[in-house]
N, C-alpha and C. Protein backbone atom coordinates (compact mmCIF):
# COMPACT_ATOMS: atom_id res chain seq x y z
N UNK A 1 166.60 131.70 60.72
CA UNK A 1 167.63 132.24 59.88
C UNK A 1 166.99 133.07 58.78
N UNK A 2 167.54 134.24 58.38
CA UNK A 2 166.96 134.75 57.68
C UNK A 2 167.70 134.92 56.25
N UNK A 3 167.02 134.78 55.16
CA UNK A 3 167.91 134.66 53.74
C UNK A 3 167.86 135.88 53.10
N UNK A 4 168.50 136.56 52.75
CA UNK A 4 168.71 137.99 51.71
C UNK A 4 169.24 137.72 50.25
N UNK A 5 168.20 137.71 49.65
CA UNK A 5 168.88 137.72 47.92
C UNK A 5 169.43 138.97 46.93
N UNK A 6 170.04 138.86 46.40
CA UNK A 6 170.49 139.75 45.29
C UNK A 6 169.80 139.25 43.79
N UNK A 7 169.54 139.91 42.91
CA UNK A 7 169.56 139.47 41.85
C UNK A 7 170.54 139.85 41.13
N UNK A 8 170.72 138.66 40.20
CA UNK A 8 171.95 138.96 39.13
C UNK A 8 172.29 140.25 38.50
N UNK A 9 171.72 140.96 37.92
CA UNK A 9 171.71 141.97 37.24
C UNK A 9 172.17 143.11 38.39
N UNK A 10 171.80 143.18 39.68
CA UNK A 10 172.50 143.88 40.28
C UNK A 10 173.97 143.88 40.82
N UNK A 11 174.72 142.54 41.08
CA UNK A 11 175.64 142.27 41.14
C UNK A 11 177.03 142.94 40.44
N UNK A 12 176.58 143.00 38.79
CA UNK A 12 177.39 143.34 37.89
C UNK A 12 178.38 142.73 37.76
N UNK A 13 178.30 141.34 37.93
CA UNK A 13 179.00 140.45 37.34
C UNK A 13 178.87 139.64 36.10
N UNK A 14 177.65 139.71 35.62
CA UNK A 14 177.53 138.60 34.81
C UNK A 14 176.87 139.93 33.28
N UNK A 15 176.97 139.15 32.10
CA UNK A 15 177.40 139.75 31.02
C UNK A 15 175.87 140.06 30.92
N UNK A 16 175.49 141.13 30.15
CA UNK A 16 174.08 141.20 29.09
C UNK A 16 173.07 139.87 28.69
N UNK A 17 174.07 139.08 27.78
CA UNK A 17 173.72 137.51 27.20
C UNK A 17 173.37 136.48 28.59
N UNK A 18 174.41 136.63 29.29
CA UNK A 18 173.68 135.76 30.77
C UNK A 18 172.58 136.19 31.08
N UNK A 19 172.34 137.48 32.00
CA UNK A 19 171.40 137.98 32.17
C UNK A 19 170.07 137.92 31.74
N UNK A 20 170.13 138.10 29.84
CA UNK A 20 168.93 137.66 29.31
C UNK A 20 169.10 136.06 29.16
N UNK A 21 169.98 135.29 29.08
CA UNK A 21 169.44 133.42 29.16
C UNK A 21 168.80 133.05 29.90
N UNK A 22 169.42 133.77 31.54
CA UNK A 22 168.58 133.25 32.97
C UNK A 22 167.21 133.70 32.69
N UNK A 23 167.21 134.87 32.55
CA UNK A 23 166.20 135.65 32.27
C UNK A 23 164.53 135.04 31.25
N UNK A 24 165.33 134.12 30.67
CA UNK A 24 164.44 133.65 29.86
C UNK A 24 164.11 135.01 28.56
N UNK A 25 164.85 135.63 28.20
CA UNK A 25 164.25 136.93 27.77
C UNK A 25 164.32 136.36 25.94
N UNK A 26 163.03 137.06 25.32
CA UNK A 26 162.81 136.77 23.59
C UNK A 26 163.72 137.10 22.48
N UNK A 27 164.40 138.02 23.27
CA UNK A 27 165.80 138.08 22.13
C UNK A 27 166.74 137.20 21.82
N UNK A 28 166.84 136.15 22.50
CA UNK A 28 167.59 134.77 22.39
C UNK A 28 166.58 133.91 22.29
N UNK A 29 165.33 133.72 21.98
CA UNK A 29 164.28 132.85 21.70
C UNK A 29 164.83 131.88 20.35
N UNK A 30 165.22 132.46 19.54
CA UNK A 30 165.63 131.61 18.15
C UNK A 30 167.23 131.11 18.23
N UNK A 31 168.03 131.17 19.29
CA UNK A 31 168.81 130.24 19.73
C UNK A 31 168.29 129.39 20.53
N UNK A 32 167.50 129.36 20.98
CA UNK A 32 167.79 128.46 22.36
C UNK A 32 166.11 128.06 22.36
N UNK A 33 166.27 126.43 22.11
CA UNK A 33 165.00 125.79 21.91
C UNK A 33 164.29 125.55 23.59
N UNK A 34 164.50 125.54 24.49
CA UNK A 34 164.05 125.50 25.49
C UNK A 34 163.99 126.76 27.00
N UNK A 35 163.17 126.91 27.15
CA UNK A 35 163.46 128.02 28.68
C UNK A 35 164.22 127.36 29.52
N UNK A 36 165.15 128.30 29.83
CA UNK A 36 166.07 127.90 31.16
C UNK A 36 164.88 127.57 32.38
N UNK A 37 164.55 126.70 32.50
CA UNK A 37 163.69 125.96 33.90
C UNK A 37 164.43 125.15 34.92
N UNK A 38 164.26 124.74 36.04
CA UNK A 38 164.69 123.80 36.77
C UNK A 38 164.14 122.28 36.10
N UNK A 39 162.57 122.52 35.49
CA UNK A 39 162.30 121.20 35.08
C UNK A 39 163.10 120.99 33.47
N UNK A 40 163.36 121.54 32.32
CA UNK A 40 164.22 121.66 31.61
C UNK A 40 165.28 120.94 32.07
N UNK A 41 165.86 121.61 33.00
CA UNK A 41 167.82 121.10 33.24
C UNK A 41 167.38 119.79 33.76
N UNK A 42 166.48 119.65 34.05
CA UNK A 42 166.40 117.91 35.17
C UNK A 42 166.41 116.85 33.75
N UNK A 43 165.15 117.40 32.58
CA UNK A 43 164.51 116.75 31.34
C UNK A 43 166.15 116.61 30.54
N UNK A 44 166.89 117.28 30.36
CA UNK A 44 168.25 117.36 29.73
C UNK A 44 168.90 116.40 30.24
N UNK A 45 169.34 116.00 31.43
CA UNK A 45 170.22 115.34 32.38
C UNK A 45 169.89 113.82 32.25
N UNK A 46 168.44 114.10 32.08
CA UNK A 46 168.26 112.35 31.97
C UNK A 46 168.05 112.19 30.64
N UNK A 47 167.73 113.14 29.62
CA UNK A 47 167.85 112.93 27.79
C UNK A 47 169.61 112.59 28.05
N UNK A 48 170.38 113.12 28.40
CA UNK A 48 172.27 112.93 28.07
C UNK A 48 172.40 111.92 28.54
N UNK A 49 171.74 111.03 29.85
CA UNK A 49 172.10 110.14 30.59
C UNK A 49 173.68 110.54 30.69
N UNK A 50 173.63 111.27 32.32
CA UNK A 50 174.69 112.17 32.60
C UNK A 50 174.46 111.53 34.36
N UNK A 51 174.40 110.48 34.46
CA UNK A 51 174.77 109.90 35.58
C UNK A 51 175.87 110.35 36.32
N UNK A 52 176.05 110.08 37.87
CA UNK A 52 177.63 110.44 38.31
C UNK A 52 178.87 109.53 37.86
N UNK A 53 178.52 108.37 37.63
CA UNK A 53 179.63 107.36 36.98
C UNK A 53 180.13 108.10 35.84
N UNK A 54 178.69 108.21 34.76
CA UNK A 54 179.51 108.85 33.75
C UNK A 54 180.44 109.86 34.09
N UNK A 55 180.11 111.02 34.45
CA UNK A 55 180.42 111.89 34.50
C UNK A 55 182.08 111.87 35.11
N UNK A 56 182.05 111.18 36.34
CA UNK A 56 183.63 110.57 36.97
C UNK A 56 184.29 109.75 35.93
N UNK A 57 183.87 109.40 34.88
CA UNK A 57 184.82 108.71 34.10
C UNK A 57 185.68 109.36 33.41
N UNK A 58 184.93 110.89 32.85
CA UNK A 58 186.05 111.59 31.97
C UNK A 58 187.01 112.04 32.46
């Protein structure tokens, strides 16, 4: 099977501010204390303790 990607920015769906968050880009450096990473979002999930129970409860 073969996979074909797009990147965001070509799409033209998603705003400037998205673009640079995914992006990791330095102009939003002094908002945002962490790089958007996969290991980040994992380190977050278990700092919230955001289990699926929790989460089905609200």
């Amino acid at each position: 099977m073969q996979l074909n990607t797009i990147s965001l920015d070509k799409t033209g769906k998603f705003s400037k501010l998205i673009l640079d968050y995914v992006n990791n880009s330095d102009a939003l450096s002094e908002f945002i204390s962490e790089k958007v990473t996969l290991e980040n979002f994992k380190s977050k999930l278990i700092e919230k303790n955001l289990s699926k129970d929790k989460r089905e409860s609200c």
